[in-house]
Protein backbone atom coordinates (compact mmCIF):
# COMPACT_ATOMS: atom_id res chain seq x y z
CA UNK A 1 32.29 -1.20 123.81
CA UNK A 2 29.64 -0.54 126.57
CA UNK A 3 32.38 -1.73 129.07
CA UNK A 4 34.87 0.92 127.71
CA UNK A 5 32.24 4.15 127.64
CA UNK A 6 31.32 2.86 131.69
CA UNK A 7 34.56 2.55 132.59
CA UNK A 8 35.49 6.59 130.87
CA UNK A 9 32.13 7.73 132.84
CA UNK A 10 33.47 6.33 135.96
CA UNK A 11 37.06 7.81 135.08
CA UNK A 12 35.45 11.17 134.24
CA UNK A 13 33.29 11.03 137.53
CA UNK A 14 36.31 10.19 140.03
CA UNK A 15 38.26 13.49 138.25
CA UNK A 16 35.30 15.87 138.49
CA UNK A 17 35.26 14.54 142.08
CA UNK A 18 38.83 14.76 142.70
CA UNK A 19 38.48 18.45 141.47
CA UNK A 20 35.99 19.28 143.63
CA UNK A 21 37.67 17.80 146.65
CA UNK A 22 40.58 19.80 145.55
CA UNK A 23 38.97 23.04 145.90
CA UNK A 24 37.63 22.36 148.77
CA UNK A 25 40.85 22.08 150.47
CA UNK A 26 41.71 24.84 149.04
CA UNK A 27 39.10 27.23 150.29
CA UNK A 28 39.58 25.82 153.81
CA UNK A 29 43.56 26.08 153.47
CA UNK A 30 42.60 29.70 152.71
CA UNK A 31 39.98 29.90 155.51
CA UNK A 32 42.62 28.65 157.84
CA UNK A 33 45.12 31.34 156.55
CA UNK A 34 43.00 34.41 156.97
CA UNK A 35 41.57 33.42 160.28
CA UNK A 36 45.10 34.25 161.95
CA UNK A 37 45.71 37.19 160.10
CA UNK A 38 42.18 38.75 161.22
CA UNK A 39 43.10 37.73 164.81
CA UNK A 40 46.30 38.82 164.24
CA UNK A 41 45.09 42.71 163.47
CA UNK A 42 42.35 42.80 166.29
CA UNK A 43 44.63 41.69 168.86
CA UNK A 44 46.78 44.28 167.51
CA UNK A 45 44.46 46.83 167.94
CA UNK A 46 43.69 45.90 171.25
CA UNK A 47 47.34 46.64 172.41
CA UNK A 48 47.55 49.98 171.06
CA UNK A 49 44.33 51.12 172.36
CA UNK A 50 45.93 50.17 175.88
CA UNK A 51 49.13 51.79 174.79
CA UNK A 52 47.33 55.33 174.26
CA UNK A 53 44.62 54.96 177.03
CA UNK A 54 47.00 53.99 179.24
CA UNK A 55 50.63 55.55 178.38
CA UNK A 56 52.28 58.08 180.11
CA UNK A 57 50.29 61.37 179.46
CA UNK A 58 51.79 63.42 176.56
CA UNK A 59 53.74 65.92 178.28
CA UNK A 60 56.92 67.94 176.44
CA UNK A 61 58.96 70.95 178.43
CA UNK A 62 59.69 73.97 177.03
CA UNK A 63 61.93 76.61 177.94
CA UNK A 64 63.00 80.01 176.57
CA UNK A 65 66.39 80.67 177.87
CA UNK A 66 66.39 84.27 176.37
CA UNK A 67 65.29 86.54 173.91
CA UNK A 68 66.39 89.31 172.17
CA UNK A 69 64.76 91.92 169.43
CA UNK A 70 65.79 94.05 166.05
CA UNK A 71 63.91 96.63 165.14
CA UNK A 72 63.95 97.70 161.19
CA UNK A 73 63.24 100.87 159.83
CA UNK A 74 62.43 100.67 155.73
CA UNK A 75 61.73 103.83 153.28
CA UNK A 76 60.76 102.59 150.40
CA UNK A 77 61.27 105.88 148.12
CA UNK A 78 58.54 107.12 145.41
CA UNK A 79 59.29 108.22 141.83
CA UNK A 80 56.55 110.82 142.78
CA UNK A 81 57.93 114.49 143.23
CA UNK A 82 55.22 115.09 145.33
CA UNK A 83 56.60 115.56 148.97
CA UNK A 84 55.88 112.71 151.53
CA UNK A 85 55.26 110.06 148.71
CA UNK A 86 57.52 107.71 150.20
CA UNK A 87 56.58 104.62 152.09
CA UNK A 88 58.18 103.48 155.33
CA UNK A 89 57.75 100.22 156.80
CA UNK A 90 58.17 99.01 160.17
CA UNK A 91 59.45 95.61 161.25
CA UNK A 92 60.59 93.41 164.26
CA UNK A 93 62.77 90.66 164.33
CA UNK A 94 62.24 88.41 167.74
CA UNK A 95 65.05 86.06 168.62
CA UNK A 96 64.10 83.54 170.82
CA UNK A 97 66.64 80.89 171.93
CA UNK A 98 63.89 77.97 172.63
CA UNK A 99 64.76 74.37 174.31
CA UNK A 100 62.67 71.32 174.24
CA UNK A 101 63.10 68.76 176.70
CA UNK A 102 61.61 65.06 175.79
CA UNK A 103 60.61 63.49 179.24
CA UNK A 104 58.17 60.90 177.24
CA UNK A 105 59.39 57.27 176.47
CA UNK A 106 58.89 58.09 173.03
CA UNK A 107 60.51 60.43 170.33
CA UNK A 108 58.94 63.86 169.49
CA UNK A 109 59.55 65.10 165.93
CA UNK A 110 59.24 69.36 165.54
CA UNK A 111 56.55 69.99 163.14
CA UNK A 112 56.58 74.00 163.06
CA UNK A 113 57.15 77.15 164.98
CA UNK A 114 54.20 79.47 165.04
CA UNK A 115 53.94 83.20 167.25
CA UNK A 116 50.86 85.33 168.03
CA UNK A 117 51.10 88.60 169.25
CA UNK A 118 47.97 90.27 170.98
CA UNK A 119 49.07 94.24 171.07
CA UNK A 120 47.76 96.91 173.81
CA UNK A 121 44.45 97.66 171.06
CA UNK A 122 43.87 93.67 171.27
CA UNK A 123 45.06 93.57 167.53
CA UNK A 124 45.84 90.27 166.86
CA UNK A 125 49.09 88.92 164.89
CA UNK A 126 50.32 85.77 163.86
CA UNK A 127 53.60 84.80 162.20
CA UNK A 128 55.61 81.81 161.33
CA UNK A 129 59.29 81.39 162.15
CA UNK A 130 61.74 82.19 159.84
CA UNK A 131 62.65 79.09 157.73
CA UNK A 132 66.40 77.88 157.89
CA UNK A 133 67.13 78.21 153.70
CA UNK A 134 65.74 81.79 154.39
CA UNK A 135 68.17 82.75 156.74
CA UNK A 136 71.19 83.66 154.82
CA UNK A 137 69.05 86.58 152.66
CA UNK A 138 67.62 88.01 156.38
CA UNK A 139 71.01 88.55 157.21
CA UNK A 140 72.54 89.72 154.16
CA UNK A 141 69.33 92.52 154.22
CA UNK A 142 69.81 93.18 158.14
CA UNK A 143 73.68 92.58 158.77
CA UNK A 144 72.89 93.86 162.64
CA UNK A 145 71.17 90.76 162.89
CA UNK A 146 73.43 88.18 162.43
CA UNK A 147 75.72 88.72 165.60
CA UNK A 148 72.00 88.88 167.75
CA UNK A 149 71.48 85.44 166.11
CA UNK A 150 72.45 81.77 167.18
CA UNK A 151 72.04 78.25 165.65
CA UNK A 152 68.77 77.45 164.22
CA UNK A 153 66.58 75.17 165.74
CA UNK A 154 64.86 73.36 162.48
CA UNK A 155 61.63 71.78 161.76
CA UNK A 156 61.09 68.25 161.08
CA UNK A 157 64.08 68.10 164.51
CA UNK A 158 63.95 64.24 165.70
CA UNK A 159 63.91 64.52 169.62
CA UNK A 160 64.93 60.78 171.51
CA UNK A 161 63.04 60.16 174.42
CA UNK A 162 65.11 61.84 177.29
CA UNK A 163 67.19 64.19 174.89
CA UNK A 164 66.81 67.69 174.41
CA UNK A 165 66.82 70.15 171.32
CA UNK A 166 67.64 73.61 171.33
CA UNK A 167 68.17 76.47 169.07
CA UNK A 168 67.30 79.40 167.78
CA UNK A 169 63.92 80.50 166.60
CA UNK A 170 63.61 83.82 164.62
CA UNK A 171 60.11 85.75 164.18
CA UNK A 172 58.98 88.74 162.29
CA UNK A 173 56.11 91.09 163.23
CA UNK A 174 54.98 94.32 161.19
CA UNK A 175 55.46 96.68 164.49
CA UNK A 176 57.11 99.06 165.96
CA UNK A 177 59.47 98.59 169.35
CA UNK A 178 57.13 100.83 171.13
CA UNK A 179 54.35 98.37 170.28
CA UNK A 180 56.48 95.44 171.05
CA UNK A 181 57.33 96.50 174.65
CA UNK A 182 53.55 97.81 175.07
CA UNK A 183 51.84 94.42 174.27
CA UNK A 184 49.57 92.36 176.57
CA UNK A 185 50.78 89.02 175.38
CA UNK A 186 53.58 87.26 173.24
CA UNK A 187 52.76 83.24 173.07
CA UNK A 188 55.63 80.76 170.89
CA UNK A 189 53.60 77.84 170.03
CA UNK A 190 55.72 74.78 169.75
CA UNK A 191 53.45 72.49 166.79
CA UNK A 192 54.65 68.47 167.07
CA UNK A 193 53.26 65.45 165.25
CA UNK A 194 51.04 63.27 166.56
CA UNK A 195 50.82 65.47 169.67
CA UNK A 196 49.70 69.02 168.98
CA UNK A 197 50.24 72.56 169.42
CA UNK A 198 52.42 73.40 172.82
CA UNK A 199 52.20 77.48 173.67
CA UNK A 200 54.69 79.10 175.79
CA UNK A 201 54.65 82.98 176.48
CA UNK A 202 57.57 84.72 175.16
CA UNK A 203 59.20 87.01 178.30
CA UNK A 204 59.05 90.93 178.44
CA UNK A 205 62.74 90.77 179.13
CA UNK A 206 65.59 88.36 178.42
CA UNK A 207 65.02 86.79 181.89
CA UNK A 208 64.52 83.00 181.76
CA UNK A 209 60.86 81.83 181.31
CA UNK A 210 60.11 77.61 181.90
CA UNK A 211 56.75 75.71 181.07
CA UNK A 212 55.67 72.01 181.89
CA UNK A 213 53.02 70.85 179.84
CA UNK A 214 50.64 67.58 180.30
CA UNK A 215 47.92 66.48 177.68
């Protein structure tokens, strides 16, 4: 009987210390998994830190091939009988026919198309381009438009490295063509991801305007 409960102790021992053999090689099987993967990451790291401190700088060209404008006169009448009740309201559509040029040995993806205007009283006013589903009312409101107009050029665009885009980008300021051709500064600011904001100065006239930028 004494025999038989020594030889279940010994039985009982060898599995507890079986177990805890097993668990050891367990944790170190793990240990010897997540070692790589750690080294894996850092050295991962370490190549796109060189990438961006060392790549090409960030450079994108952009070019306004020409422009053209459409003034719009609204009256907006009163049910008031009292004379000069009525509202006008002054607008101006800016067509600019904008190309960007990828020179980078990566893709650039169009983010958004913003303007700022800085008129001859250094007012300052800033717009967003027209969207593309907004089109079609613009130029049911302002038929004159539409034969001014061209092929949009659209946000979220996918540019391959050596390609270029081009296309139309429409803006609206609350002014008159008098301010318009008066103003000390038009600037087109070209927004990418994972780049930034690119400005280029809309022309006085329709004559061809280039910009190279580096960042």
């Amino acid at each position: 009987m004494q025999a038989s409960k020594k030889s279940l102790r010994t039985s009982f021992s060898l599995a507890i210390l079986n177990r805890v053999n097993a668990l050891k090689f367990e944790q170190h099987g793990n240990r010897n998994f997540i070692a790589p993967v750690l080294i894996a990451f850092l050295l991962l790291g370490i190549v796109l830190a060189l990438v961006i401190r060392r790549g090409p700088p960030q450079t994108v060209n952009l070019t306004i091939t020409h422009t053209a404008i459409y003034p719009t006169h609204t009256v907006f009448k009163s049910d008031s009988l009292v004379v000069g009740s009525d509202k006008a309201e002054d607008n101006l559509y800016v067509l600019a026919n904008l190309r960007v040029e990828d020179p980078l040995r990566l893709p650039l993806f169009l983010k958004d198309f913003t303007a700022t205007l800085l008129t001859a009283d250094d007012q300052e006013l800033t717009t967003s381009a027209a969207e593309v589903k907004d089109l079609s009312n613009i130029y049911t409101s302002f038929p004159a438009l539409k034969p001014l107009s061209s092929a949009p050029l659209r946000r979220e665009t996918l540019i391959a490295p050596g390609d270029t885009a081009e296309g139309m980008v429409l803006l609206q300021f609350p002014i008159t063509v008098d301010t318009w051709n008066h103003r000390k500064s038009a600037v087109l600011n070209v927004d990418l991801y994972h780049i930034g904001a690119f400005p280029i100065t809309i022309p006085l006239n329709s004559k061809k305007i280039s910009t190279n930028f580096g960042q």
